[in-house]
PDB file of N, CA and C in Angstrom:
ATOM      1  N   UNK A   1      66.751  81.208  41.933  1.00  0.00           N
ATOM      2  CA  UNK A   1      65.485  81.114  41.219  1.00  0.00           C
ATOM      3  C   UNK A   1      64.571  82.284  41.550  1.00  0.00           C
ATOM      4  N   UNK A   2      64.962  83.178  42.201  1.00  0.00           N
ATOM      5  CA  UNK A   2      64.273  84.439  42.465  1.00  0.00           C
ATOM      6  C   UNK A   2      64.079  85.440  41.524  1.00  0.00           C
ATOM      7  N   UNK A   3      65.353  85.153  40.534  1.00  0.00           N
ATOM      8  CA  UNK A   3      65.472  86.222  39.695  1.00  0.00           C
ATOM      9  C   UNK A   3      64.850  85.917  38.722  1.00  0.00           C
ATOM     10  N   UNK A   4      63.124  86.347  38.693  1.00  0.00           N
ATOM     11  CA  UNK A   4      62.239  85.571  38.075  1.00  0.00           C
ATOM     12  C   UNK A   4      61.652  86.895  37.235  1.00  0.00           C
ATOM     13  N   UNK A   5      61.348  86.764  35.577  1.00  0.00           N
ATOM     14  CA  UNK A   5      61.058  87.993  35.317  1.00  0.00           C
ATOM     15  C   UNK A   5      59.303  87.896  35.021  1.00  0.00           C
ATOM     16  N   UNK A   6      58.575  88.830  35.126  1.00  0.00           N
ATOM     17  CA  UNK A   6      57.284  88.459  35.020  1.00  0.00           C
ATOM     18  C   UNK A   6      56.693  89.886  35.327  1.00  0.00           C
ATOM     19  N   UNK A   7      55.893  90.429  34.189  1.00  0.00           N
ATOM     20  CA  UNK A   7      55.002  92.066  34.210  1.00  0.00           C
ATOM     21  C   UNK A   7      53.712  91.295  34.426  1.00  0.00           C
ATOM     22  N   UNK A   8      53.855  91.736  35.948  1.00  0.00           N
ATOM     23  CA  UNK A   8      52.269  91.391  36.912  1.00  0.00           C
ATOM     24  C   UNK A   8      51.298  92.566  36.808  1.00  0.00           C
ATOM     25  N   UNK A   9      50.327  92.771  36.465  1.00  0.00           N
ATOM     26  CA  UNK A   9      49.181  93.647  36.151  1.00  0.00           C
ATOM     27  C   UNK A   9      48.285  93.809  38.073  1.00  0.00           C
ATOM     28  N   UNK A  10      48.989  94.962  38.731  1.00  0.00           N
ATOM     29  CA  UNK A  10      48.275  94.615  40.031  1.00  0.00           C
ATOM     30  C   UNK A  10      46.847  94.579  40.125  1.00  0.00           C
ATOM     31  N   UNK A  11      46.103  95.853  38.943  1.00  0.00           N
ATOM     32  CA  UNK A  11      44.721  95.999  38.710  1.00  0.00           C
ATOM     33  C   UNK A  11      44.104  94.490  38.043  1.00  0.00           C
ATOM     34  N   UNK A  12      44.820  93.958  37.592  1.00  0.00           N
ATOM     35  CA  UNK A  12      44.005  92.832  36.914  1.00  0.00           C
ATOM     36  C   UNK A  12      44.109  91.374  37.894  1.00  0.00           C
ATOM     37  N   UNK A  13      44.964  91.823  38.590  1.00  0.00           N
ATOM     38  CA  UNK A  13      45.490  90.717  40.374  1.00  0.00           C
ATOM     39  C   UNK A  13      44.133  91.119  41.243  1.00  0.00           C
ATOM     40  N   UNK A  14      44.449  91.955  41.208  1.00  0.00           N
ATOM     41  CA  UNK A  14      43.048  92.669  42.423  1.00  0.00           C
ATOM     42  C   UNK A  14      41.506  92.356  41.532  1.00  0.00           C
ATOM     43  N   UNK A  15      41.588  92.662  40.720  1.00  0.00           N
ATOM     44  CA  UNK A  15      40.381  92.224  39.914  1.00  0.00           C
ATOM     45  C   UNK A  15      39.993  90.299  40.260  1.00  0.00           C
ATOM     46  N   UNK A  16      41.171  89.360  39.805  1.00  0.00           N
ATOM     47  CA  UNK A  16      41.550  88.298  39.991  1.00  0.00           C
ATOM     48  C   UNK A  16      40.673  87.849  41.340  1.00  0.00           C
ATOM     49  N   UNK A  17      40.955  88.431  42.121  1.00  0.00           N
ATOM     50  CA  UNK A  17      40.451  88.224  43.520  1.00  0.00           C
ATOM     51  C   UNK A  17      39.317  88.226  43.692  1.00  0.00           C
ATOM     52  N   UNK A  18      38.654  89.947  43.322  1.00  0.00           N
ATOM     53  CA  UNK A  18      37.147  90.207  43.365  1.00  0.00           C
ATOM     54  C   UNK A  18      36.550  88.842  43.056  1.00  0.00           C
ATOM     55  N   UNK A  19      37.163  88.482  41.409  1.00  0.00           N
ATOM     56  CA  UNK A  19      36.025  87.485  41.148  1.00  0.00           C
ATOM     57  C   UNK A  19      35.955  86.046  41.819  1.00  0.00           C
ATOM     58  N   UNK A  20      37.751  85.330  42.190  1.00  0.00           N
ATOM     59  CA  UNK A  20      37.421  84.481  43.061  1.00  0.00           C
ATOM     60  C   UNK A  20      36.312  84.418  44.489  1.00  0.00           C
ATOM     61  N   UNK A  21      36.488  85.769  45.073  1.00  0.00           N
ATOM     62  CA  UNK A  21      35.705  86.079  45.963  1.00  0.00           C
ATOM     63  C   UNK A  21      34.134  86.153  45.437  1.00  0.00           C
ATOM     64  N   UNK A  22      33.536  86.184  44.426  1.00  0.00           N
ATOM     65  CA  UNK A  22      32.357  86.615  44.469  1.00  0.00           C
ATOM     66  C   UNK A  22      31.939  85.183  43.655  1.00  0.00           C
ATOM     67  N   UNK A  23      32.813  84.301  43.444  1.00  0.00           N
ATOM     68  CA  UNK A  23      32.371  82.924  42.537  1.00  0.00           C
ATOM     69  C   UNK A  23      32.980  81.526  42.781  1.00  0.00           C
ATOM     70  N   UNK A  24      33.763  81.989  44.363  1.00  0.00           N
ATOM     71  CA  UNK A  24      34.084  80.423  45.281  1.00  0.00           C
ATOM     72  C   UNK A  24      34.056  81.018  46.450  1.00  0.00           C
ATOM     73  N   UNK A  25      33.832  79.517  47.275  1.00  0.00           N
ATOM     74  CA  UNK A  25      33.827  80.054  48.326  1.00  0.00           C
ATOM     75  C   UNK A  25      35.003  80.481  48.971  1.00  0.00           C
ATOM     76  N   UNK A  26      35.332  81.390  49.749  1.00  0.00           N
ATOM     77  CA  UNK A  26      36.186  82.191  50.015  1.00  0.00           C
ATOM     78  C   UNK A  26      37.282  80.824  51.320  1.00  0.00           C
ATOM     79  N   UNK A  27      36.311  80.458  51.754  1.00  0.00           N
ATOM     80  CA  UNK A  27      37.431  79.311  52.900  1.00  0.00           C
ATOM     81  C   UNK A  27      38.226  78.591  52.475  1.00  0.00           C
ATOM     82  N   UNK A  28      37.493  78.162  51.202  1.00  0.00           N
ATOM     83  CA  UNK A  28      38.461  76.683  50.415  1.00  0.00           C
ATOM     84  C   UNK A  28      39.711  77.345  49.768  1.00  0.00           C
ATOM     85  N   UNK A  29      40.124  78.991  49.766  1.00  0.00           N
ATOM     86  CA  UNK A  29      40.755  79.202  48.631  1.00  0.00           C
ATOM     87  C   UNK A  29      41.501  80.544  49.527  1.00  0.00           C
ATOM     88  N   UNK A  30      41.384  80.453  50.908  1.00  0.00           N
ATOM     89  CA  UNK A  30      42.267  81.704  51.459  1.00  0.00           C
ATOM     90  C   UNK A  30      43.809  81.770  51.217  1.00  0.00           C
ATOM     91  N   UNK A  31      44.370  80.804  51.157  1.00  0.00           N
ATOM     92  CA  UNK A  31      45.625  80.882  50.873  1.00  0.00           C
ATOM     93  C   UNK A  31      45.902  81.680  49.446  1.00  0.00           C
ATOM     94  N   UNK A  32      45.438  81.173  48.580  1.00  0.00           N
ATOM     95  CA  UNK A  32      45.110  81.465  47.249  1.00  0.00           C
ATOM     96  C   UNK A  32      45.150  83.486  47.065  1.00  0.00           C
ATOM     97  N   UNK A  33      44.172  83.404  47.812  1.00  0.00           N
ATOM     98  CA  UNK A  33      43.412  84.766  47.726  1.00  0.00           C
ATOM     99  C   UNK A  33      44.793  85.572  48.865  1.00  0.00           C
ATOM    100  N   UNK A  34      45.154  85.194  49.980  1.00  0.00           N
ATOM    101  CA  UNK A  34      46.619  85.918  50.595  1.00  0.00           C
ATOM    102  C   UNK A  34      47.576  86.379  49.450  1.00  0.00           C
ATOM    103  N   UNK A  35      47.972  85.184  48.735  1.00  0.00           N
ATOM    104  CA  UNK A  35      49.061  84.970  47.759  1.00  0.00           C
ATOM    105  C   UNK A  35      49.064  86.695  47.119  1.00  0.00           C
ATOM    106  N   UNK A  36      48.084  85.958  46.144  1.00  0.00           N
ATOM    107  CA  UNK A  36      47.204  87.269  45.440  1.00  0.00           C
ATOM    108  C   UNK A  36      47.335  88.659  45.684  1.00  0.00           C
ATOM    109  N   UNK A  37      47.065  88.759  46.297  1.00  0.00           N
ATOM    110  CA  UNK A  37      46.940  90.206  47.380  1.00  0.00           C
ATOM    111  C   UNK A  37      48.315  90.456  47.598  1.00  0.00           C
ATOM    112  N   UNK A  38      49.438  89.639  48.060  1.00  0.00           N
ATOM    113  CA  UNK A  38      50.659  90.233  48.199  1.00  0.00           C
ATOM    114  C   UNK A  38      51.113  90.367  46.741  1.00  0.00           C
ATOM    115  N   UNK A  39      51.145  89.518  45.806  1.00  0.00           N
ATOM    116  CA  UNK A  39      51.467  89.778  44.724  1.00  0.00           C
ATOM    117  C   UNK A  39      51.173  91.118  44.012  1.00  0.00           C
ATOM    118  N   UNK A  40      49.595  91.748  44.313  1.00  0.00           N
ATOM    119  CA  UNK A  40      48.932  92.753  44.081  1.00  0.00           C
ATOM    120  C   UNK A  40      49.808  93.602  44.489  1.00  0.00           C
ATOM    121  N   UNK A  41      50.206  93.764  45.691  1.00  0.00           N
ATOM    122  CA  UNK A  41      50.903  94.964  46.598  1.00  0.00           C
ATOM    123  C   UNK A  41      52.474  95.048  45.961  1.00  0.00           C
ATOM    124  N   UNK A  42      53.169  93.517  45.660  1.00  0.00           N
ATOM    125  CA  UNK A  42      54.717  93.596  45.530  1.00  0.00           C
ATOM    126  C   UNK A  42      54.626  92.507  44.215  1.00  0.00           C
ATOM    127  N   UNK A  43      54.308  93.361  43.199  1.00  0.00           N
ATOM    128  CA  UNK A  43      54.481  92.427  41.272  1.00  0.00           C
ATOM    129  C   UNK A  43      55.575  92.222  41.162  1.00  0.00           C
ATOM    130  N   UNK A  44      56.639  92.952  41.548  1.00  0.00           N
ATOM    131  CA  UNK A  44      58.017  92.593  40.682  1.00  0.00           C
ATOM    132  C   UNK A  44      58.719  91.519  42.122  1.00  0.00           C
ATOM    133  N   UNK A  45      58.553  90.649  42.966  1.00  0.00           N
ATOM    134  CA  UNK A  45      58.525  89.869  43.727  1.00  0.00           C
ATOM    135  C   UNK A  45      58.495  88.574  43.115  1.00  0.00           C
ATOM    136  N   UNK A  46      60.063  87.883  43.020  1.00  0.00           N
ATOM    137  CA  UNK A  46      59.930  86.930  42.607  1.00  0.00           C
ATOM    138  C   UNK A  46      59.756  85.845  43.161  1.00  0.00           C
ATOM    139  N   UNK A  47      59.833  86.221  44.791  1.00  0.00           N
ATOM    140  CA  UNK A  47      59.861  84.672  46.013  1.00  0.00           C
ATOM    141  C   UNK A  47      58.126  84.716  45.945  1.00  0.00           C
ATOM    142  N   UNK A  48      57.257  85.980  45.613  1.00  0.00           N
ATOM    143  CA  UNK A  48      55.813  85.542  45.795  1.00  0.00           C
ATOM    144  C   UNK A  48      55.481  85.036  44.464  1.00  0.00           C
ATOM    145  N   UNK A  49      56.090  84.897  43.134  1.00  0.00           N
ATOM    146  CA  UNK A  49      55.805  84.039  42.276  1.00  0.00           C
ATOM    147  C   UNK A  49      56.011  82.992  42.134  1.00  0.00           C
ATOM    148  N   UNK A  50      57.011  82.313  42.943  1.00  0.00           N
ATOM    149  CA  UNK A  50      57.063  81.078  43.054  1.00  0.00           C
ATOM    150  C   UNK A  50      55.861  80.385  44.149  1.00  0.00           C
ATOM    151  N   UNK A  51      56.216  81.583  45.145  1.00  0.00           N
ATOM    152  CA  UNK A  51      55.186  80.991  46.493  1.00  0.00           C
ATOM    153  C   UNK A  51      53.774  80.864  46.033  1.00  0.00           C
ATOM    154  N   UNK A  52      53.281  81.569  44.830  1.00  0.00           N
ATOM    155  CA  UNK A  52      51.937  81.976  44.245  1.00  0.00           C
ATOM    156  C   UNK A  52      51.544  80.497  43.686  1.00  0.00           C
ATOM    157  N   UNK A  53      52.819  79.901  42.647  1.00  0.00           N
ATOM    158  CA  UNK A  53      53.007  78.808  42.184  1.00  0.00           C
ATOM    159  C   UNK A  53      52.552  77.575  43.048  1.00  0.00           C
ATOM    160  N   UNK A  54      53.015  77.381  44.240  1.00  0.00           N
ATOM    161  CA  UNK A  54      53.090  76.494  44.947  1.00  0.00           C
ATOM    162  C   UNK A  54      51.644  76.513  45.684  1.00  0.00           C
ATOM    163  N   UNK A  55      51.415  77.816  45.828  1.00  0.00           N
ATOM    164  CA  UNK A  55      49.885  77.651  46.505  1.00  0.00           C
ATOM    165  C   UNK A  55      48.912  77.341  45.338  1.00  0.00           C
ATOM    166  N   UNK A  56      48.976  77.456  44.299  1.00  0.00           N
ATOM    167  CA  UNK A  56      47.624  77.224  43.133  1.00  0.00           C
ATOM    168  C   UNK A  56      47.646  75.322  43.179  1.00  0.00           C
ATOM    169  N   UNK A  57      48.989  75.030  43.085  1.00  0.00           N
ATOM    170  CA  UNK A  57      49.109  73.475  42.812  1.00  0.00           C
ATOM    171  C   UNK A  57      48.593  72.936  43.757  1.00  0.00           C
ATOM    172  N   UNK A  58      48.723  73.792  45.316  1.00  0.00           N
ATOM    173  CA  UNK A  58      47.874  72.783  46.063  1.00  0.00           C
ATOM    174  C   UNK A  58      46.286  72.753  46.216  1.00  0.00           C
ATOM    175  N   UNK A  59      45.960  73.523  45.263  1.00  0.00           N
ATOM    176  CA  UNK A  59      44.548  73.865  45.281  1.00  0.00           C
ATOM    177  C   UNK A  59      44.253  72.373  44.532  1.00  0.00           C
ATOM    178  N   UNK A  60      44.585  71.366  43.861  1.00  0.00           N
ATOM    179  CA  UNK A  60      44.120  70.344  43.295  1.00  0.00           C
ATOM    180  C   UNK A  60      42.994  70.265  42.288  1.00  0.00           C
ATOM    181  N   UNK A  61      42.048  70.221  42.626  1.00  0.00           N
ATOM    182  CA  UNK A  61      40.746  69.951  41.592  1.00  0.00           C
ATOM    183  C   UNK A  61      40.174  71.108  41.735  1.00  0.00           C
ATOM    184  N   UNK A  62      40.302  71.704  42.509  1.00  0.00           N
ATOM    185  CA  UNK A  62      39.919  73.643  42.611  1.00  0.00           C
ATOM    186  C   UNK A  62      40.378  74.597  41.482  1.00  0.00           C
ATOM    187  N   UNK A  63      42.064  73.748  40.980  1.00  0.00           N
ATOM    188  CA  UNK A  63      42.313  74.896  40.183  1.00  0.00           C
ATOM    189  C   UNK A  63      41.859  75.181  38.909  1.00  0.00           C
ATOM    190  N   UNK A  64      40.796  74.238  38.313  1.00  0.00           N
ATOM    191  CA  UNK A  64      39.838  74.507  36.878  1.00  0.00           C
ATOM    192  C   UNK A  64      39.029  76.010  37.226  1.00  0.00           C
ATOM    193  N   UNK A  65      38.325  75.790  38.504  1.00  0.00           N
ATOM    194  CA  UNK A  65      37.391  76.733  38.880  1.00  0.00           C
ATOM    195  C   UNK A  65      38.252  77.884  39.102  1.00  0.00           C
ATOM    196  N   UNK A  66      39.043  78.148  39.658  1.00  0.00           N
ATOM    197  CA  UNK A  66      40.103  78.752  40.086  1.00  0.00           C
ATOM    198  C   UNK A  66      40.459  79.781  38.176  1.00  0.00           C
ATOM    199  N   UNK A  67      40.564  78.696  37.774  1.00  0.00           N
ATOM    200  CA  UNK A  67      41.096  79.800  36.429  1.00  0.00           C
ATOM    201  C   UNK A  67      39.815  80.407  35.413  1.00  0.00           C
ATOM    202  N   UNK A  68      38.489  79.383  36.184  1.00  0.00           N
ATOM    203  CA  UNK A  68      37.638  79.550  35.252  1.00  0.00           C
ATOM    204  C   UNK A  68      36.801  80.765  35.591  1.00  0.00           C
ATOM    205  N   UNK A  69      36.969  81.605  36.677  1.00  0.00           N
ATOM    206  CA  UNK A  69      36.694  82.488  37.337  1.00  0.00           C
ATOM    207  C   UNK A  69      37.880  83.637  37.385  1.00  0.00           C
ATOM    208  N   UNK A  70      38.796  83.085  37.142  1.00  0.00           N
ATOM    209  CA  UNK A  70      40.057  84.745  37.237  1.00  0.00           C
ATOM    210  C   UNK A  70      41.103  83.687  36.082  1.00  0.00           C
ATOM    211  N   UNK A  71      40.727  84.127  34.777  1.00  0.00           N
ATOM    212  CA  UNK A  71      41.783  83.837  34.154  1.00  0.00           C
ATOM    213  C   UNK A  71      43.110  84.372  33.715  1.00  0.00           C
ATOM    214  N   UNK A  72      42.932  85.471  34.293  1.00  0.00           N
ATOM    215  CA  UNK A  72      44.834  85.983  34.751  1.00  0.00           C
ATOM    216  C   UNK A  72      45.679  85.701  35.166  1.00  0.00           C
ATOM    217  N   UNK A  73      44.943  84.334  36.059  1.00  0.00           N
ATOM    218  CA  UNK A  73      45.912  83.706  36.508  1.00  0.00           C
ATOM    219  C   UNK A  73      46.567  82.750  35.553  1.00  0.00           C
ATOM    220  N   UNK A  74      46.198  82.640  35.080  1.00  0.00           N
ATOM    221  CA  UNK A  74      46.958  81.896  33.447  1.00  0.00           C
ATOM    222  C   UNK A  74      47.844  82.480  33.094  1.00  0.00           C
ATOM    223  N   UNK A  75      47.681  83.909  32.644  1.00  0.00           N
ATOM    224  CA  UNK A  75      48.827  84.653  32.490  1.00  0.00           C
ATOM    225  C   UNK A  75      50.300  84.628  33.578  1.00  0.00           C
ATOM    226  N   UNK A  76      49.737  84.571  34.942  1.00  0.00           N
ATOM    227  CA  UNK A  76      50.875  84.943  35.703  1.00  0.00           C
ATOM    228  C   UNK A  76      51.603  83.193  35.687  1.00  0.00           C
ATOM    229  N   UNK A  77      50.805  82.408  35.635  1.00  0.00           N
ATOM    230  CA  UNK A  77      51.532  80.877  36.211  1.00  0.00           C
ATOM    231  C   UNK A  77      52.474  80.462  34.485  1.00  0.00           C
ATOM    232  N   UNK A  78      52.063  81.182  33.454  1.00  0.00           N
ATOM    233  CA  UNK A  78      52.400  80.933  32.329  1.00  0.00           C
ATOM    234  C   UNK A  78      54.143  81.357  32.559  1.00  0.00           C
ATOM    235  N   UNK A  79      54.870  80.599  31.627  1.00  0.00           N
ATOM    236  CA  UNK A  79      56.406  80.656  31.475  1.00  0.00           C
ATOM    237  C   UNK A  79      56.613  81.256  29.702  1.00  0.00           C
ATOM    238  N   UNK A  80      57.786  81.953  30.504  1.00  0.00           N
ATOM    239  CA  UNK A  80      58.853  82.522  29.384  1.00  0.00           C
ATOM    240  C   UNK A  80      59.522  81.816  29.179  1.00  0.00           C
ATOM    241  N   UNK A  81      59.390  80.688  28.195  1.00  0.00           N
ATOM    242  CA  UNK A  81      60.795  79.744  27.510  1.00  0.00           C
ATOM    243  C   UNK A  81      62.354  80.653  27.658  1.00  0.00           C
ATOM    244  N   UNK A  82      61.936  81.674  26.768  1.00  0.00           N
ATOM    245  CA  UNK A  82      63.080  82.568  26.320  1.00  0.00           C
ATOM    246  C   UNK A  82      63.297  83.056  27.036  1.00  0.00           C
ATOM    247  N   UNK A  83      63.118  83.368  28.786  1.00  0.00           N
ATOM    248  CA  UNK A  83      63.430  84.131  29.886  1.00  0.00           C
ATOM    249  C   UNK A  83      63.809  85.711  29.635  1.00  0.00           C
ATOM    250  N   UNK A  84      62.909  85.942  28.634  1.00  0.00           N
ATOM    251  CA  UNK A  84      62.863  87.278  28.095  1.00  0.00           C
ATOM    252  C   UNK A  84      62.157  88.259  29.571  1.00  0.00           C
ATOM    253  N   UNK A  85      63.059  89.557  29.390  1.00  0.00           N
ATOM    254  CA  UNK A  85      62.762  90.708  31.048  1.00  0.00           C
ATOM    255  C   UNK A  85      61.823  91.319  29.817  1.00  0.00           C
ATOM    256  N   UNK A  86      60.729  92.130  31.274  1.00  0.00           N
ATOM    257  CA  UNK A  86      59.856  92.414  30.596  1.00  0.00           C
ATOM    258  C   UNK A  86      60.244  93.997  30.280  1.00  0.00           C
TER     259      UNK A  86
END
């Protein structure tokens, strides 16, 4: 399940962040914001898209705010039916 295809935008990841950072609080959501940041550094990383996955879900009732503040992340948690490479 690694071999996961997905064109991650690092400028719009790093952007992602800024705004979580400047519109939650930063404690409730560090994991979140780690994820992020490695993803930023390593996009074509498919164990941090899953791991990215797993950390948003545990954000629970956070993750409205969470998208309502960096909605790129929509883009990245979004699926390719057609498992089309980018």
């Amino acid at each position: 399940m690694t071999n996961v295809f997905k064109d991650i935008d690092p400028t719009r990841v790093k952007r992602s962040i800024h705004l979580l950072k400047q519109n939650m609080n930063e404690g409730d959501i560090v994991p979140l914001l780690e994820i992020l940041q490695q993803l930023a550094e390593d996009p074509t990383n498919g164990e941090l898209l899953i791991r990215f996955s797993e950390v948003f879900e545990g954000l629970g009732i956070m993750q409205g705010a969470a998208l309502t503040y960096a909605p790129y992340l929509t883009i990245i948690l979004s699926d390719d039916p057609f498992n089309n490479p980018p």
